[in-house]
Structure formats: structure tokens, C-alpha cells
Protein backbone atom coordinates (compact mmCIF):
# COMPACT_ATOMS: atom_id res chain seq x y z
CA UNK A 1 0.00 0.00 0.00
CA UNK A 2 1.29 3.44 -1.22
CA UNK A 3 -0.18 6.37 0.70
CA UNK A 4 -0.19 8.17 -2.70
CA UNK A 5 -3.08 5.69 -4.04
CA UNK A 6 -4.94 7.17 -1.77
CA UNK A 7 -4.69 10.70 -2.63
CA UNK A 8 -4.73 9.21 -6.32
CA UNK A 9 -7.98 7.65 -5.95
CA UNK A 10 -9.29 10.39 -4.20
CA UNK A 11 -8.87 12.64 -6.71
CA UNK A 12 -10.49 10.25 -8.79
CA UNK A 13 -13.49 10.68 -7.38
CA UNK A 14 -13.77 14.24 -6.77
CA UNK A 15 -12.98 14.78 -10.69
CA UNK A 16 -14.16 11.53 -12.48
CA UNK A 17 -11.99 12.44 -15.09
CA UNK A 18 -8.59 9.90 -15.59
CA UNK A 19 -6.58 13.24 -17.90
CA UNK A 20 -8.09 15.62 -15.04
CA UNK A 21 -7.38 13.86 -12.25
CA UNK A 22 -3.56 12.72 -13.72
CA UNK A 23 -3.03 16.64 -14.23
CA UNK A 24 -3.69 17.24 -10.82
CA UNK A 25 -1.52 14.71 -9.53
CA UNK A 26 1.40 15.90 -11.68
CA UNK A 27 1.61 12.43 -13.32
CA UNK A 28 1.19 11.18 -16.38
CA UNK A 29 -2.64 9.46 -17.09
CA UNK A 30 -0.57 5.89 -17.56
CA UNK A 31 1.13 6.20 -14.55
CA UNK A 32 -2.09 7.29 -13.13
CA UNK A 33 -4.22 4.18 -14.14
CA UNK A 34 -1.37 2.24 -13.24
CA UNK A 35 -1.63 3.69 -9.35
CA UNK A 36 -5.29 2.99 -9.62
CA UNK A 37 -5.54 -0.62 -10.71
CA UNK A 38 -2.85 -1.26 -7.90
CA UNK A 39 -5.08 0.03 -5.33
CA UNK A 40 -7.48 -2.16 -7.13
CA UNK A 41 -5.32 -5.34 -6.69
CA UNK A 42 -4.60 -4.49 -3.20
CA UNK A 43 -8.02 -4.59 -2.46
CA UNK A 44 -9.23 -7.35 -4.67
CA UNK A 45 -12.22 -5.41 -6.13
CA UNK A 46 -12.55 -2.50 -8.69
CA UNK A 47 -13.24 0.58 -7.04
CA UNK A 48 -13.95 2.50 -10.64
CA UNK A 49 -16.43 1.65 -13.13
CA UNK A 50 -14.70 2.50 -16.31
CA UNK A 51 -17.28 1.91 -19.14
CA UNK A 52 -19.29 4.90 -18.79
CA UNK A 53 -18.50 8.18 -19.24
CA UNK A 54 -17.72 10.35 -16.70
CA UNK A 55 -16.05 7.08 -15.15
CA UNK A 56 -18.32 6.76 -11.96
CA UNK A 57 -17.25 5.04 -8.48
CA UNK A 58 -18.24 0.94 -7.86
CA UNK A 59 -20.43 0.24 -4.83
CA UNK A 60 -17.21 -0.62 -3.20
CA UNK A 61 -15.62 2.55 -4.02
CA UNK A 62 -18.23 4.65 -2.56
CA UNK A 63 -18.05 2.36 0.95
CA UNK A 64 -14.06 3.00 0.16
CA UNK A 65 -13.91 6.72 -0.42
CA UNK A 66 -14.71 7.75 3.36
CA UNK A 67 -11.82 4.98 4.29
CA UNK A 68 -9.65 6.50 2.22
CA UNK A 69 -10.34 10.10 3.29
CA UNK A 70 -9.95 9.47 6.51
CA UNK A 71 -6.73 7.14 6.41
CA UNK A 72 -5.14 10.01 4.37
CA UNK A 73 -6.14 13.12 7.29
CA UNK A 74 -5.21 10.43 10.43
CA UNK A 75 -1.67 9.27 8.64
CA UNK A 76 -0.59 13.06 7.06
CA UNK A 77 -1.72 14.48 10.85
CA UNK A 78 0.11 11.99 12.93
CA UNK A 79 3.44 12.33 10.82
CA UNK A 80 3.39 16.08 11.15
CA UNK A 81 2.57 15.50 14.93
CA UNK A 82 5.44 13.24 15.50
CA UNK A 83 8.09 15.51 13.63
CA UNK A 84 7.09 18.49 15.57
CA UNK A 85 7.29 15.70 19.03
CA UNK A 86 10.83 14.86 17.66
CA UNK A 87 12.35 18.20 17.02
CA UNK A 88 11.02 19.75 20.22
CA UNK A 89 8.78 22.45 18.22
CA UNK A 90 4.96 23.40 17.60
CA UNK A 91 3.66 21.68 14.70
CA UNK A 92 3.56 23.77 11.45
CA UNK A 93 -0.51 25.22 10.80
CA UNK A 94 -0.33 24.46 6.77
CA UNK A 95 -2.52 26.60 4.96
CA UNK A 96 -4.19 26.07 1.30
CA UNK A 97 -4.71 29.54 -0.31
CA UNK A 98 -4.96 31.27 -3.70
CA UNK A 99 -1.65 32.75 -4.74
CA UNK A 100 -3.33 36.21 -5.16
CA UNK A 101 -4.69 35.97 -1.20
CA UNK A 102 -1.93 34.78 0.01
CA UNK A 103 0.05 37.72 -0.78
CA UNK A 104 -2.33 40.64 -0.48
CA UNK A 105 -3.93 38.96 2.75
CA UNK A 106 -2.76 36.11 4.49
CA UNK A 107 1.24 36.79 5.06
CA UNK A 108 0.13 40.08 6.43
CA UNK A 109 -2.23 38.90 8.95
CA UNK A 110 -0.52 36.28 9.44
CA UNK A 111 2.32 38.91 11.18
CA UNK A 112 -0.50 40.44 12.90
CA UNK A 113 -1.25 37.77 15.10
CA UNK A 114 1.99 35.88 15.31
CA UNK A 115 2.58 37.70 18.91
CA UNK A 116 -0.64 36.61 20.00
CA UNK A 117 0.21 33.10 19.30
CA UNK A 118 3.86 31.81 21.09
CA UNK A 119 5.90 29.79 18.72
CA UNK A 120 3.71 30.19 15.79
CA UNK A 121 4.96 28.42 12.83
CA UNK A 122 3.01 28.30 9.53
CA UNK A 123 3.54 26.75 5.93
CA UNK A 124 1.60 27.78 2.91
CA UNK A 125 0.73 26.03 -0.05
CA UNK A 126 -0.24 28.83 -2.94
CA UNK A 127 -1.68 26.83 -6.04
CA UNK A 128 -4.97 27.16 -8.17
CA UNK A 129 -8.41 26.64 -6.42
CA UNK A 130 -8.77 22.26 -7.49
CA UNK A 131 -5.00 21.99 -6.00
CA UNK A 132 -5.50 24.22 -2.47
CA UNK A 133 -8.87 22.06 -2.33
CA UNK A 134 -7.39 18.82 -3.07
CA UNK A 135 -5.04 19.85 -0.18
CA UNK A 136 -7.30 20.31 2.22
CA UNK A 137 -9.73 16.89 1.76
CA UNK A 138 -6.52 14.80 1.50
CA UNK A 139 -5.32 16.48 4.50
CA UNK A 140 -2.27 17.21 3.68
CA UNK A 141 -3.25 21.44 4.84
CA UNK A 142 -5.05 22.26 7.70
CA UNK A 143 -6.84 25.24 6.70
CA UNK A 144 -8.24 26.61 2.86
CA UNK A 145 -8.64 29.87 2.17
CA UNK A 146 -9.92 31.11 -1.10
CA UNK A 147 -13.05 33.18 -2.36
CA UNK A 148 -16.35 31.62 -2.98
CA UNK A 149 -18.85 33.72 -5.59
CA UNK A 150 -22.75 33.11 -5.61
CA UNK A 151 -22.34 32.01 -9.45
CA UNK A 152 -19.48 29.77 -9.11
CA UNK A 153 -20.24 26.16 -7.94
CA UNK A 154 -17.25 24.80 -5.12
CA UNK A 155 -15.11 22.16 -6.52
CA UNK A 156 -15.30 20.34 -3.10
CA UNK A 157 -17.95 19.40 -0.65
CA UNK A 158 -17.92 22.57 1.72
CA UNK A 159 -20.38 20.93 3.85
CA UNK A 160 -17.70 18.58 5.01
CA UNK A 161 -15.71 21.18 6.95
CA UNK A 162 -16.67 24.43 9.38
CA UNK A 163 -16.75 27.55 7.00
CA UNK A 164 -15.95 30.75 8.15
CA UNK A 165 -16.47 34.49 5.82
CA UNK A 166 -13.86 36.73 6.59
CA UNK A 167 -15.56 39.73 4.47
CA UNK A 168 -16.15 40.35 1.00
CA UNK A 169 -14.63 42.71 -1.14
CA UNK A 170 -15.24 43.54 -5.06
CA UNK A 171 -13.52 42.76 -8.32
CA UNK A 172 -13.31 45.91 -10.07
CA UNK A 173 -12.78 46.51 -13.92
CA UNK A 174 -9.89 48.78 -13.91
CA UNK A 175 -7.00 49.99 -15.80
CA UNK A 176 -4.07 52.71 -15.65
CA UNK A 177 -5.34 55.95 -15.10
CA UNK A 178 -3.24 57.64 -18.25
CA UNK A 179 -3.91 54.86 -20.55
CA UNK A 180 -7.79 54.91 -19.89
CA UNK A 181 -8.10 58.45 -20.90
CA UNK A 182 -6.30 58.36 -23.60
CA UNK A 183 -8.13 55.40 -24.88
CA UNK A 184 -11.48 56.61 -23.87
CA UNK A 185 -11.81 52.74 -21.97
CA UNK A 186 -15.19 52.97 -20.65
CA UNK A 187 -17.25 49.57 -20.50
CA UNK A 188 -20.79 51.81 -20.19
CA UNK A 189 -19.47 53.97 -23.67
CA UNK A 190 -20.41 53.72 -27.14
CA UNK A 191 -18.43 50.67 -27.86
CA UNK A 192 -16.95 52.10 -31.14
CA UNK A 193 -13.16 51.72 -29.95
CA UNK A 194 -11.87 48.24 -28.98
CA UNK A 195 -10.48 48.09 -25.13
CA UNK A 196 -7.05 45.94 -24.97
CA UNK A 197 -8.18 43.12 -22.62
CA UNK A 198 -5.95 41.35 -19.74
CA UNK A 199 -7.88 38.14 -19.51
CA UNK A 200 -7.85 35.43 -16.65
CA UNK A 201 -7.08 31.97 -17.97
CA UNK A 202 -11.01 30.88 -18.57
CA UNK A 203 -10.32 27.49 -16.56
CA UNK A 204 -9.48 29.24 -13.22
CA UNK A 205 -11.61 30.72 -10.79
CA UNK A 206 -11.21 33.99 -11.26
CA UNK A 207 -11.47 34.05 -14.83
CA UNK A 208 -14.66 32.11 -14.41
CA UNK A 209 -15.99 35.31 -11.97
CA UNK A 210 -15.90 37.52 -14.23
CA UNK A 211 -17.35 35.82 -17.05
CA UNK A 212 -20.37 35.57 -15.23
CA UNK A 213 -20.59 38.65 -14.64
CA UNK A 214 -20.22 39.83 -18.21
CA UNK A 215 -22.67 37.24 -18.99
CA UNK A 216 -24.73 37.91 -22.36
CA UNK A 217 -23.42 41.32 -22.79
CA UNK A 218 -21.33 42.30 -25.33
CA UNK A 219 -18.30 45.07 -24.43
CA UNK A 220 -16.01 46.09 -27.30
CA UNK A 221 -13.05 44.22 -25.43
CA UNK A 222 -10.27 42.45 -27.39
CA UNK A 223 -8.33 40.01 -25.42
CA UNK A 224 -4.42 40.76 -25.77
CA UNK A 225 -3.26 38.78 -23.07
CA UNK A 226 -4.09 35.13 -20.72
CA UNK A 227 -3.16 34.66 -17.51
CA UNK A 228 -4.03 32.42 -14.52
CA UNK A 229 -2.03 35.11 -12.04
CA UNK A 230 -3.39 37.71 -10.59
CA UNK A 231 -0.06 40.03 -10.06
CA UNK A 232 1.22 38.87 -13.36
CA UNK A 233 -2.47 40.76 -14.52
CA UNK A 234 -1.48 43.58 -12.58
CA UNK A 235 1.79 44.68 -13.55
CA UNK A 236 0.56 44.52 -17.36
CA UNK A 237 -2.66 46.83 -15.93
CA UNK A 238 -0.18 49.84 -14.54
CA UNK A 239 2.11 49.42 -17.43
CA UNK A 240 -0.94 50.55 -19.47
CA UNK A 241 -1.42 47.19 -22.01
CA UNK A 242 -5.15 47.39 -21.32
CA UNK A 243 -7.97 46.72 -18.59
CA UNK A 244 -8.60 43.83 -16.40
CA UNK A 245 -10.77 42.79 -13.54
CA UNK A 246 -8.81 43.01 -10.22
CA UNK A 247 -9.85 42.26 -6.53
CA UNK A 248 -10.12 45.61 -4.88
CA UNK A 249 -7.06 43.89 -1.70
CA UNK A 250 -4.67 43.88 -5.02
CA UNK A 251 -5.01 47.21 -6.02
CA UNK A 252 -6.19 49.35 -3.28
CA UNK A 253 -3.17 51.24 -2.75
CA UNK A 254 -3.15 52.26 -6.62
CA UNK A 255 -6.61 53.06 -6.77
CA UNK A 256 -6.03 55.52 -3.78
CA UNK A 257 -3.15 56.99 -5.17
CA UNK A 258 -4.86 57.28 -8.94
CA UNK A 259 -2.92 55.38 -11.09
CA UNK A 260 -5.43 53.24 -11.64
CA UNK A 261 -9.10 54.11 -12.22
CA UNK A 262 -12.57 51.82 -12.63
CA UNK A 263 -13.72 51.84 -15.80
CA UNK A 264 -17.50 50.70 -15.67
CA UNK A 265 -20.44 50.88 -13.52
CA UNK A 266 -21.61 49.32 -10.12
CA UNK A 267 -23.34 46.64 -12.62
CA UNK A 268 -19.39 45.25 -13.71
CA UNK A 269 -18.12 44.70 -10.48
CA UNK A 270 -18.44 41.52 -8.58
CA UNK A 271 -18.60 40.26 -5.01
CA UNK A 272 -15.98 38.00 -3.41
CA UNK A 273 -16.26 36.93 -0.06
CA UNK A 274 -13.10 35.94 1.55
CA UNK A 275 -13.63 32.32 3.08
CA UNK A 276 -11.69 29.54 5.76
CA UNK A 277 -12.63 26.57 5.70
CA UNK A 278 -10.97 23.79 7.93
CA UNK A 279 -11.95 20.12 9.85
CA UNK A 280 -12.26 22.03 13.43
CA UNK A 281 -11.86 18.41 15.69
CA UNK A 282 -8.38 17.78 13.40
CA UNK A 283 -6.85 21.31 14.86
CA UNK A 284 -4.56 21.22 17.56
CA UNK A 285 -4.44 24.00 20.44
CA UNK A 286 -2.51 26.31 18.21
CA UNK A 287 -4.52 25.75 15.49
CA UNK A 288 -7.72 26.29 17.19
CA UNK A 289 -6.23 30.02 18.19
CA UNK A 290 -5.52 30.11 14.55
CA UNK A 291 -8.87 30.06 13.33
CA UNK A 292 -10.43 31.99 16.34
CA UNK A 293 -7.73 34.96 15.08
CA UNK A 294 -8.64 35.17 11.51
């Protein structure tokens, strides 16, 4: 038995999806179906029922998923509890968080409280929204913190763990302040002149936020650039390249200081709201402060 079957199979079942579920491993889909049909052997019944299409789980692999959840949390927490034992320390609190949050939020609260919490110590896993879940039901991270939108279906079952909303802040459609006025950029004008678009990659999160909230409508935007980071989006915003949809924690200072300026009505922007989400009766003492402080 290889602790990584678990998480393999896991996956599995959360995406149905052999290519999907190999991606998110960071294997290749043979090596992948190899991993699977070993757990299979082990076992001595198939766990996936790969005729139809999305694969689906066997009888046995729904009694087997809830196993295999729970072997993953116990085995990851007791190894990172008998580390910590060995080198005399406080175990780490291992957070799952979206790259953007984790450095316009989490690093700075995370200095905030570290005197109200003696011998604080804290990893943090920044990755794309399937990943930072993935991390979290496999327990391999104690806590996940990401944004949830009221369009956007969760790519885990949030029912399973306690939810906390920190707050909610908006995405704004912005660009440089210079750039916008000489274009004219205005999502409510005529629509005559094209507006150089910074897109999110479609497949992540973000990108899928604010195509809903586009929706049917049609602004004169012409995509001139792709990608799945949010400060990578940014720096291409204040060098002037075009406009782009930015949480208000990324840009607040620029905003404040003009250099950037919104460039459509209330009706463009969208709602995030910041949430933590964790398996409360898996924390330890210092991880129970940990979620009380945020």
C-alpha cells in the first residue's frame, strides 16, 4: 500500500476524469491508471467503473472513499505531529490559499497575530483553487482559504468542513489611469473603440468570476493577453497594455493613489467573499487560536 493511491484515488473521485485527475496529480494518465488498478489489486475489487463516461465510483468505491479520506487526514496528521514531538517544536498550521490571497492577505495577517500566538509556525501552499482544495480533503493542509462567488459552484464538498467568511470585497474593472483616458476605456461607452483586454485563464476561478458577470453582454473588449495570475495581470494593468478585472485587496493602494481608475459601472463589479474553511476536531491548540484569530 502506497499512501499516494490514496490521494490518487481520491482525486479520482472528486474529478471523475482519468486526464483531469492525472493533471492534478502531476503524473502522467498511464502512470495514473497504473496507481489505480494497484489500489485495485490491493483490495481485490474494482473501485472505478470505467465503461461509462464520466467514469463513476463501484459500490465498493463509494463504501471505500470515506476509508480512504480518513486514512489520508489520520496518517498526514500523525506524521506532522510526530516531527514536531521529535524536534522539540509546535507543529507547522499548513494553509491552502490562492496565490493572489496569500500575498495581499494572508502573510500580512498572518504577522499580525503571530505575537498573540507563542511559537507560531506556519507553511503555505499557494496553487490554483482544485490543487488548495485537493489539499485540504486529503489532509495534507489544515486550513483553505480562497473566495467563494454566488455564481461559481465549489469544486469540493464545503459541507464537510466548518466555514468561516472573513468579508467580502469587489472585483473591479480597472486599468491605468493615463492609458484609460487616452483610450477613452469605458465599459458603459459607445463601444466604437476596442479596449485591450488582460484576460484570466477561462479554466481558473477567477477568470470564471468575471465571465459571469459579463454574462450575455457584449463590451467592445479584445483580449491581448491570458493569464491564470493575478499580479502577473497587474503589472501589465499599470504598465498601461489594457484593462482587467482586479480584486479591490490587489489594487487598493493604486486606486487611492490614482494610477489606476474603474472603468465601468456598479453593474461590472463583482462580489468575493473571503472564506476559511478547515476540519475544526483535526486542529490542535494552536490551530484552534488560529482560526479563532482570523
Amino acid at each position: 500500500m502506497d499512501i499516494n493511491w490514496l490521494r490518487d484515488f481520491t482525486c479520482l473521485a472528486r474529478t471523475l476524469n482519468f486526464t483531469r485527475a492525472s493533471e492534478e496529480r502531476n503524473i502522467t494518465q498511464s502512470a495514473f491508471s497504473r496507481r489505480i488498478k494497484s489500489l485495485e489489486n490491493w483490495l481485490g475489487i474494482p473501485l472505478i467503473k470505467r465503461s461509462t463516461y464520466p467514469v463513476q465510483l463501484t459500490e465498493a468505491g463509494q463504501q471505500f472513499l470515506p476509508v480512504a479520506q480518513e486514512a489520508i487526514a489520520s496518517l498526514t496528521d500523525i506524521r506532522q505531529v510526530l516531527r514536531a514531538q521529535e524536534q522539540g517544536v509546535t507543529a507547522f498550521q499548513r494553509f491552502a490559499v490562492l496565490h493572489t490571497i496569500s500575498v495581499n492577505y494572508l502573510t500580512r495577517r498572518i504577522a499580525e497575530f503571530e505575537d498573540l500566538i507563542p511559537n507560531l509556525r506556519v507553511r503555505v501552499y499557494s496553487d490554483n483553487l482544485r490543487t488548495c482544495c485537493q489539499l485540504l480533503s486529503d489532509g495534507t493542509c489544515d486550513f483553505l482559504l480562497y473566495y467563494r462567488h454566488q455564481d461559481v459552484q465549489p469544486v469540493f464538498e464545503e459541507k464537510q468542513f466548518a466555514r468561516k467568511d472573513i468579508g467580502v470585497e469587489l472585483m473591479y474593472p480597472v486599468a491605468e489611469s493615463g492609458a484609460a483616458r487616452a483610450g477613452g476605456w469605458d465599459l458603459d461607452g459607445d463601444g466604437r473603440q476596442p479596449i485591450p483586454y488582460l484576460s484570466y485563464d477561462p479554466s481558473s476561478f477567477l477568470g470564471t468570476v468575471v465571465d459571469q458577470t459579463i454574462g450575455n453582454r457584449t463590451p467592445p473588449l479584445a483580449i491581448r493577453y491570458m493569464d491564470a495570475l493575478t499580479e502577473a495581470i497587474k503589472r501589465r494593468v499599470l504598465s498601461g497594455s489594457g484593462m482587467a478585472w482586479l480584486p479591490e485587496s490587489v489594487i487598493a493602494e493604486e486606486l487611492a493613489a490614482g494610477r489606476v481608475t474603474i472603468i465601468g459601472g456598479p453593474d461590472w463589479q463583482a462580489p468575493l467573499t473571503l472564506s476559511l474553511f478547515c476540519s475544526r476536531d483535526r486542529l490542535d491548540e494552536t490551530g484552534q487560536k488560529v482560526w479563532n484569530a482570523l
